[in-house]
Protein backbone atom coordinates (compact mmCIF):
# COMPACT_ATOMS: atom_id res chain seq x y z
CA UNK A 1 1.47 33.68 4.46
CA UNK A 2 1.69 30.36 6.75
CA UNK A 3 5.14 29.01 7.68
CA UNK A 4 5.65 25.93 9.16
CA UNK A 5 7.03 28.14 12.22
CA UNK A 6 4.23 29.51 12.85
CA UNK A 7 2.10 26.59 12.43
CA UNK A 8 4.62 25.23 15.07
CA UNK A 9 4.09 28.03 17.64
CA UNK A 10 0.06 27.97 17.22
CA UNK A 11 -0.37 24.12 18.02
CA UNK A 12 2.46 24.31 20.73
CA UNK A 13 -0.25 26.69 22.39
CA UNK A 14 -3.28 24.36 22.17
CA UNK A 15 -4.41 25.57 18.85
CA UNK A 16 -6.25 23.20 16.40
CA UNK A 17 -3.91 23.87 12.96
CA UNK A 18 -6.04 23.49 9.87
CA UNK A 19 -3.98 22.59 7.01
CA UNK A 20 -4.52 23.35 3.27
CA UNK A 21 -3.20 20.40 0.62
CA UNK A 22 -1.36 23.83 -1.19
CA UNK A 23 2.41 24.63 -2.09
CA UNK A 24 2.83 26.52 1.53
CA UNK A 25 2.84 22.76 2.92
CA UNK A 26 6.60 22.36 3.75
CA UNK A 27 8.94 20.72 5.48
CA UNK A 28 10.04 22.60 9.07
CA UNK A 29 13.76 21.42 8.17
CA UNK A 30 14.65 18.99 4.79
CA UNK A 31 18.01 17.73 3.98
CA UNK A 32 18.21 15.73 0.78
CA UNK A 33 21.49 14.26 -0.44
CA UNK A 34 22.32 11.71 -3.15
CA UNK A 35 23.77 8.40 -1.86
CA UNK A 36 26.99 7.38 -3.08
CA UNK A 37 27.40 4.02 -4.96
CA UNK A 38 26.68 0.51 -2.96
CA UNK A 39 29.79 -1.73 -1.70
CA UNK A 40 30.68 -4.45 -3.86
CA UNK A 41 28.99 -7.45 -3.40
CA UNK A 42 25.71 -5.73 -2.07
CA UNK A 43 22.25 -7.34 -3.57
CA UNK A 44 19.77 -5.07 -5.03
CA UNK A 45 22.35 -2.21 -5.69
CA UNK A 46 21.98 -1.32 -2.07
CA UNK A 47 18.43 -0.36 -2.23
CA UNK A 48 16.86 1.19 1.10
CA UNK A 49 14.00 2.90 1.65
CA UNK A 50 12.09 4.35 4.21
CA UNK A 51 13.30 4.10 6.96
CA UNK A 52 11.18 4.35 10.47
CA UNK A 53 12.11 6.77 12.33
CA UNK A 54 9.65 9.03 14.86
CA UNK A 55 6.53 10.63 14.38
CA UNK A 56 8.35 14.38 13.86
CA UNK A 57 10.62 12.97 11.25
CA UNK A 58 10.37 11.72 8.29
CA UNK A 59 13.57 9.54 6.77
CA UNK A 60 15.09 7.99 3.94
CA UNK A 61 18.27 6.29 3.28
CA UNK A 62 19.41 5.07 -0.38
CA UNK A 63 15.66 5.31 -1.48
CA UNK A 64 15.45 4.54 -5.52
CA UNK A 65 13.69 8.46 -6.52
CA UNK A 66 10.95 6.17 -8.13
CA UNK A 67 10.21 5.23 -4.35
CA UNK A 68 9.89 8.50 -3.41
CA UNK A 69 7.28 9.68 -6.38
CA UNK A 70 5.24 6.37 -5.33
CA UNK A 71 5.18 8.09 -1.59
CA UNK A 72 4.54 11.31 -2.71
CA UNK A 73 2.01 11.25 -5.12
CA UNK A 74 0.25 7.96 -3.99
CA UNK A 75 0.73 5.89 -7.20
CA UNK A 76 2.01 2.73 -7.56
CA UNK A 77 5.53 1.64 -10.10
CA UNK A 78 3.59 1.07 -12.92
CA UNK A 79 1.59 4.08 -12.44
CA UNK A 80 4.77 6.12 -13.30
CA UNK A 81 5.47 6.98 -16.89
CA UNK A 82 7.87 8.97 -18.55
CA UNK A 83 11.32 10.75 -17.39
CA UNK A 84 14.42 9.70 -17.54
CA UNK A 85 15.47 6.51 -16.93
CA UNK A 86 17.61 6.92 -13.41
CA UNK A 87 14.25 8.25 -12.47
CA UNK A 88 12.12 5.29 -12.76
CA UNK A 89 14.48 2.01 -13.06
CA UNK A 90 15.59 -0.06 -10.14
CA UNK A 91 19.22 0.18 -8.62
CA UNK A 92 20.50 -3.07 -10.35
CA UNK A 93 19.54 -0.76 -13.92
CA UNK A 94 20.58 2.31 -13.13
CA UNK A 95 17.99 4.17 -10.72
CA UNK A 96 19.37 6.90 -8.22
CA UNK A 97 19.16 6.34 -4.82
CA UNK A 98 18.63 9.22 -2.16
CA UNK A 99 19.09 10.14 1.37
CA UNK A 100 16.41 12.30 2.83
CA UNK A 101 15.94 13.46 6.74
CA UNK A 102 12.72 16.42 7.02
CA UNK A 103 11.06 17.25 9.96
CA UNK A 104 7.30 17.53 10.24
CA UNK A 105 5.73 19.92 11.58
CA UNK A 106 3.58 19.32 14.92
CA UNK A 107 -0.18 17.98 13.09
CA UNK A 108 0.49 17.06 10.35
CA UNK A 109 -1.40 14.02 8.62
CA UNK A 110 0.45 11.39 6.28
CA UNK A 111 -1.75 12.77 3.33
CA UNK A 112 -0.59 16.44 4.74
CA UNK A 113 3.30 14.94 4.35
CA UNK A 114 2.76 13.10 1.50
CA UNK A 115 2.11 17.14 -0.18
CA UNK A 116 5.04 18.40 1.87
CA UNK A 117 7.26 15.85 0.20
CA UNK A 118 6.01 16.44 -3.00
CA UNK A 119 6.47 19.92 -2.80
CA UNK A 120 10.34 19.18 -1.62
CA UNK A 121 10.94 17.12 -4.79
CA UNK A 122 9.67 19.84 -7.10
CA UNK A 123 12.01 22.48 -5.39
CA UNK A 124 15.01 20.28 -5.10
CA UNK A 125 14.79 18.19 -8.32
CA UNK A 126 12.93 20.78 -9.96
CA UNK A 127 10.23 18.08 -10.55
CA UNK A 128 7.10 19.09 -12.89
CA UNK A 129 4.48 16.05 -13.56
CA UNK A 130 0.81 16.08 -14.78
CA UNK A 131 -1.46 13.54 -14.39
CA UNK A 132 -2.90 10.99 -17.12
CA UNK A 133 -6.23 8.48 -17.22
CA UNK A 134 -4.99 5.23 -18.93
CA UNK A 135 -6.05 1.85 -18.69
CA UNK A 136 -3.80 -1.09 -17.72
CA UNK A 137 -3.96 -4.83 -17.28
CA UNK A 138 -5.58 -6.12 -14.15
CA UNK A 139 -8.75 -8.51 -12.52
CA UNK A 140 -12.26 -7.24 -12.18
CA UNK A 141 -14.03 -8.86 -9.15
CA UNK A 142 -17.19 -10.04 -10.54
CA UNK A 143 -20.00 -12.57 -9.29
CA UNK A 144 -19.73 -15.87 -10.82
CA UNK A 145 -22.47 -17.54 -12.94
CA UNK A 146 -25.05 -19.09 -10.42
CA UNK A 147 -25.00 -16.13 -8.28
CA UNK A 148 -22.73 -14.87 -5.16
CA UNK A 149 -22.85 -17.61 -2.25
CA UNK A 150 -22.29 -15.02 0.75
CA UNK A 151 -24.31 -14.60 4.21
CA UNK A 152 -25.51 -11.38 4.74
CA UNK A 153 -23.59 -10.15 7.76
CA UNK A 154 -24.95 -10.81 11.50
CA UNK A 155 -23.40 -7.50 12.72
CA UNK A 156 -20.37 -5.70 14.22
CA UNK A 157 -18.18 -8.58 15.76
CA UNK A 158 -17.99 -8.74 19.61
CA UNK A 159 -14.53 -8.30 21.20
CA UNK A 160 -14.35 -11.80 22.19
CA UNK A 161 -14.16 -12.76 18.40
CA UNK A 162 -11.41 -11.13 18.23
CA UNK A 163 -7.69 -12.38 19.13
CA UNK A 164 -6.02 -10.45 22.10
CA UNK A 165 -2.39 -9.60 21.50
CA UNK A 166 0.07 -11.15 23.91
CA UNK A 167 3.35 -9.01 24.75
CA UNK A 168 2.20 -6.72 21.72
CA UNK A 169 1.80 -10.10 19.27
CA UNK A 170 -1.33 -11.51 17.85
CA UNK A 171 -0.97 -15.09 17.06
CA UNK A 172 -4.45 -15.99 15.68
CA UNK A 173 -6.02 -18.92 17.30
CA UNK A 174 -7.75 -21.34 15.47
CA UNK A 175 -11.52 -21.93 15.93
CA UNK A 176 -13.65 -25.35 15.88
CA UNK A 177 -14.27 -24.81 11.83
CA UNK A 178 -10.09 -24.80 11.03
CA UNK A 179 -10.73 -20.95 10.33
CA UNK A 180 -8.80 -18.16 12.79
CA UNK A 181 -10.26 -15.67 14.56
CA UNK A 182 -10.44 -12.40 13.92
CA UNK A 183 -7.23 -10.08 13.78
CA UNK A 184 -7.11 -7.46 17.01
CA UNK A 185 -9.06 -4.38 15.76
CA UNK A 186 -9.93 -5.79 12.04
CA UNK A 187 -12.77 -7.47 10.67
CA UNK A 188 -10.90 -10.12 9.16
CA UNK A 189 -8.22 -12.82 10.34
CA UNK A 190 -6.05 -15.10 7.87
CA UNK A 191 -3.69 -17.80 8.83
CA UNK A 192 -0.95 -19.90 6.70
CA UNK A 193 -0.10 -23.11 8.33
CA UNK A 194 1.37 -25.99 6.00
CA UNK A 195 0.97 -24.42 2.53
CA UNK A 196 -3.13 -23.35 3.32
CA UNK A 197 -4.50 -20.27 3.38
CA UNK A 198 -7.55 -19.77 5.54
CA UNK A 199 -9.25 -16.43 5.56
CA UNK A 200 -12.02 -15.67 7.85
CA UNK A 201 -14.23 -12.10 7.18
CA UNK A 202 -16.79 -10.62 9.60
CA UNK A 203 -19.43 -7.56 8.96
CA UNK A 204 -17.02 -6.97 5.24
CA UNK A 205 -17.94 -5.06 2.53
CA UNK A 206 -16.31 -6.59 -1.00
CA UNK A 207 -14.90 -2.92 -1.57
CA UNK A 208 -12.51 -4.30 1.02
CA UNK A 209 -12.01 -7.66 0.01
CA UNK A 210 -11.22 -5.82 -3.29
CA UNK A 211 -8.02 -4.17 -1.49
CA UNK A 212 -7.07 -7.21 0.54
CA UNK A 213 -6.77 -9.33 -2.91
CA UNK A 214 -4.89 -6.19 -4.56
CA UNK A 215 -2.74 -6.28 -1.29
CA UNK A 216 -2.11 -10.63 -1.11
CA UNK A 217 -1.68 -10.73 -5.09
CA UNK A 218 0.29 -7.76 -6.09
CA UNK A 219 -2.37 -6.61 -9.02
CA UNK A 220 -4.93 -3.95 -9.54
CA UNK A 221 -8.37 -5.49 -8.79
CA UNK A 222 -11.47 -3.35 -9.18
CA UNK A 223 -14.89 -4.07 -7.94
CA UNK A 224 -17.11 -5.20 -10.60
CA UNK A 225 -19.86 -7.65 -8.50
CA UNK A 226 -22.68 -4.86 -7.73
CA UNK A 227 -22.99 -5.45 -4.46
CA UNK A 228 -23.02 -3.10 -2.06
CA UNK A 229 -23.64 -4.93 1.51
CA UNK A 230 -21.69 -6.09 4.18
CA UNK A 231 -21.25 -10.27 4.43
CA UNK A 232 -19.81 -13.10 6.72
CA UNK A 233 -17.31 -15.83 4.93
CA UNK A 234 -14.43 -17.62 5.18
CA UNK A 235 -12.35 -18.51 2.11
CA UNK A 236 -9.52 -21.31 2.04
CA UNK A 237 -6.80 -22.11 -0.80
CA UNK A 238 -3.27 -23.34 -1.40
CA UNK A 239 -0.92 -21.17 -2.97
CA UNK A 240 1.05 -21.77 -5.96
CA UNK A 241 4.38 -22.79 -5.50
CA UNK A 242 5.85 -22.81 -1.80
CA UNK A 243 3.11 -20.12 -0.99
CA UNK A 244 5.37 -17.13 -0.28
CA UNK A 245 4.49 -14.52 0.07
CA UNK A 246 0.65 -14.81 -0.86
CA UNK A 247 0.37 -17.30 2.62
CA UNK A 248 1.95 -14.20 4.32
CA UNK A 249 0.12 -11.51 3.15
CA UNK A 250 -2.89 -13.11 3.55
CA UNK A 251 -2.39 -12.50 7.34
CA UNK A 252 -1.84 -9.17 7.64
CA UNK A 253 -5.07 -7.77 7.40
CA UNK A 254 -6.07 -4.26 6.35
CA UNK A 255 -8.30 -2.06 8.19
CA UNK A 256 -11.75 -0.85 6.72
CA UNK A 257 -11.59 1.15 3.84
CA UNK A 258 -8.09 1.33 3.49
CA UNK A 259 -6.32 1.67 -0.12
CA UNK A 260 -3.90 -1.40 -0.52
CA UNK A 261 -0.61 -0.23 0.21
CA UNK A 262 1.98 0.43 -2.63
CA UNK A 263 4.02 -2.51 -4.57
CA UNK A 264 7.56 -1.35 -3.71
CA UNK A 265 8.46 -4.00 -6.41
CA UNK A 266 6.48 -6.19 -9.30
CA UNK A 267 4.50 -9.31 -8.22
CA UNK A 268 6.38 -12.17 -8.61
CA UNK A 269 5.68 -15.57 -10.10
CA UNK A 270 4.19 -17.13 -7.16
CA UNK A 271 1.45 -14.18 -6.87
CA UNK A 272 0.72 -14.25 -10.49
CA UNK A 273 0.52 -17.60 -10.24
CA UNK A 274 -1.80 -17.83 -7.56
CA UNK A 275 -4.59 -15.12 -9.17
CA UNK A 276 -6.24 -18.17 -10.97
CA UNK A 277 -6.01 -20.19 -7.55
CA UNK A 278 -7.70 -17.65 -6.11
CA UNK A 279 -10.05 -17.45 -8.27
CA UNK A 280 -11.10 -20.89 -8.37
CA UNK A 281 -11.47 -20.87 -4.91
CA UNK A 282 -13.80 -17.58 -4.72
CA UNK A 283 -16.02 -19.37 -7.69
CA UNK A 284 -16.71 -22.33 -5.73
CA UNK A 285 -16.48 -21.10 -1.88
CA UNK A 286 -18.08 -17.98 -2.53
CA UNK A 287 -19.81 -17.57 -6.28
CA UNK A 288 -17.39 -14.64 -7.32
CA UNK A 289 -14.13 -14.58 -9.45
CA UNK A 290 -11.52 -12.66 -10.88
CA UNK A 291 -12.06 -12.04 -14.26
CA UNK A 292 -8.83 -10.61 -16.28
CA UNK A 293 -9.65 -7.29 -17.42
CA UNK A 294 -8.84 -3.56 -18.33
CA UNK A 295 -9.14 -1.29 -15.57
CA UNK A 296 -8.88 2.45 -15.78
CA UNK A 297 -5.63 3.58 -14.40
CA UNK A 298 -4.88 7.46 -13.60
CA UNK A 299 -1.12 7.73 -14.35
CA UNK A 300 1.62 9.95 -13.21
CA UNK A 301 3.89 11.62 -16.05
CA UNK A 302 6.85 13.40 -15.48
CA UNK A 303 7.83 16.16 -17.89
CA UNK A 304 10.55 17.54 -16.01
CA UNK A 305 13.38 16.49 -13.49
CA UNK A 306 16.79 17.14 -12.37
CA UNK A 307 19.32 14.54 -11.09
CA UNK A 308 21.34 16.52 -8.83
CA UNK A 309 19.28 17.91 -6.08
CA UNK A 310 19.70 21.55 -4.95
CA UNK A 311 22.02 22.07 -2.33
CA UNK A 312 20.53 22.07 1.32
């Protein structure tokens, strides 16, 4: 059988470590402690999180254990179903917070840690889940009547598109047509200057745009337009409300083909708010909207956990 000491000794000599996504996946060293109750006075319950650390260790401090199934099993909060309350509710209702320090073995790949830490809740917590298809509320991206309005795309972008970070920022310049260029190493670039957003996409498929409006909105958003291509666009709209934190989101862009990165909390009025906004804007900019719709949702269900984590 593999240990994580062994897989330590073979890539300290040179060797290329295959992992397996099994239960041998472990932690090298895991301490996991429950945190004690917040000061008085502290917002949120004293909610942490993760906290960043280095690339050998992986850390927590007064994480809710709902945060730690969304890391672990690569679902987001509404994905979770099930359990006991202290297991899925935030501080300010009762959720347990946790303190975790593990080191990972020499590598290792997040999806490879992501198993390792799922395999230290279901020792220390005694955690058993299965896994569930559902369907839950969200937008379908869909082309609009008249027909998508999108240029196919010209190609790759050139480097000198893109923005050059300066002392390890990117502040995105803005080009003749009001619209910024393109973020360093992304095929997109999005601003938010005096209550606008302006979005600018190069060479992008919509499976992506999908994720970047899941990511800027805080909703699930499937793919429902057909089309398969890569285009060239720019889309420009003003949030709802004072614009935060749609405007902000909106510039950080994701990179190709990547899943939008877990809600750590609900979406707030001012990204509900703003999914007809953007819809409008798609319709008439770009002949697509965002129809509300059921989307099939695979769900995590827990059957069986324990509050007080073994001892280390």
């Amino acid at each position: 059988m593999r240990t994580a000491g062994t897989l330590t000794i073979l890539a300290a000599l040179g060797f290329t470590v295959v992992w397996a996504q099994d239960a041998n996946l472990q932690f090298e060293v895991a301490s996991v402690r429950a945190s004690g109750p917040a000061p008085p006075g502290v917002r949120g319950g004293g909610r942490g999180g993760r906290v960043p650390n280095s690339p050998d260790r992986l850390t927590y401090d007064r994480a809710l254990f709902r945060l730690l199934l969304m890391d672990a099993f690569g679902v987001q909060r509404d994905q979770i179903k099930g359990g006991p309350e202290w297991a899925t509710a935030d501080a300010v209702a009762g959720g347990a917070l946790f303190d975790i320090s593990a080191k990972i073995p020499p590598g290792a790949t997040k999806e490879q840690v992501a198993t390792m830490l799922q395999n230290l809740l279901k020792e220390r917590f005694k955690l058993s889940v299965h896994r569930e298809q559902t369907t839950a509320s969200g937008h379908a991206l869909v082309v609009a009547k008249g027909g998508p309005k999108l240029s196919n795309s010209a190609g790759p972008p050139a480097d000198s598109e893109r923005n050059t970070p300066v002392n390890g920022f990117a502040t995105l310049r803005t080009r003749k047509d009001g619209f910024p260029e393109l973020a360093p190493e992304r095929n997109m670039g999005g601003t938010f200057k005096d209550g606008i957003v302006r979005m600018r996409f190069r060479d992008y498929p919509l499976s992506d745009l999908v994720q970047q409006l899941a990511f800027m909105l805080g909703v699930h958003v499937s793919d429902g337009t057909g089309l398969t291509g890569k285009y060239d666009f720019t889309l420009e709209f003003t949030p709802a409300g004072n614009g935060m934190p749609v405007g902000m989101l909106a510039t950080l862009p994701l990179a190709a083909g990547q899943t939008a990165p877990l809600n750590r909390s609900l979406p707030n009025d001012v990204q509900l708010d703003s999914v007809s906004i953007v819809s409008s804007a798609m319709e008439r900019q770009l002949g697509l909207k965002l129809d509300a719709s059921k989307i099939g949702l695979e769900t995590l269900v827990i059957d069986r956990v324990e509050r007080t984590p073994i001892e280390n």
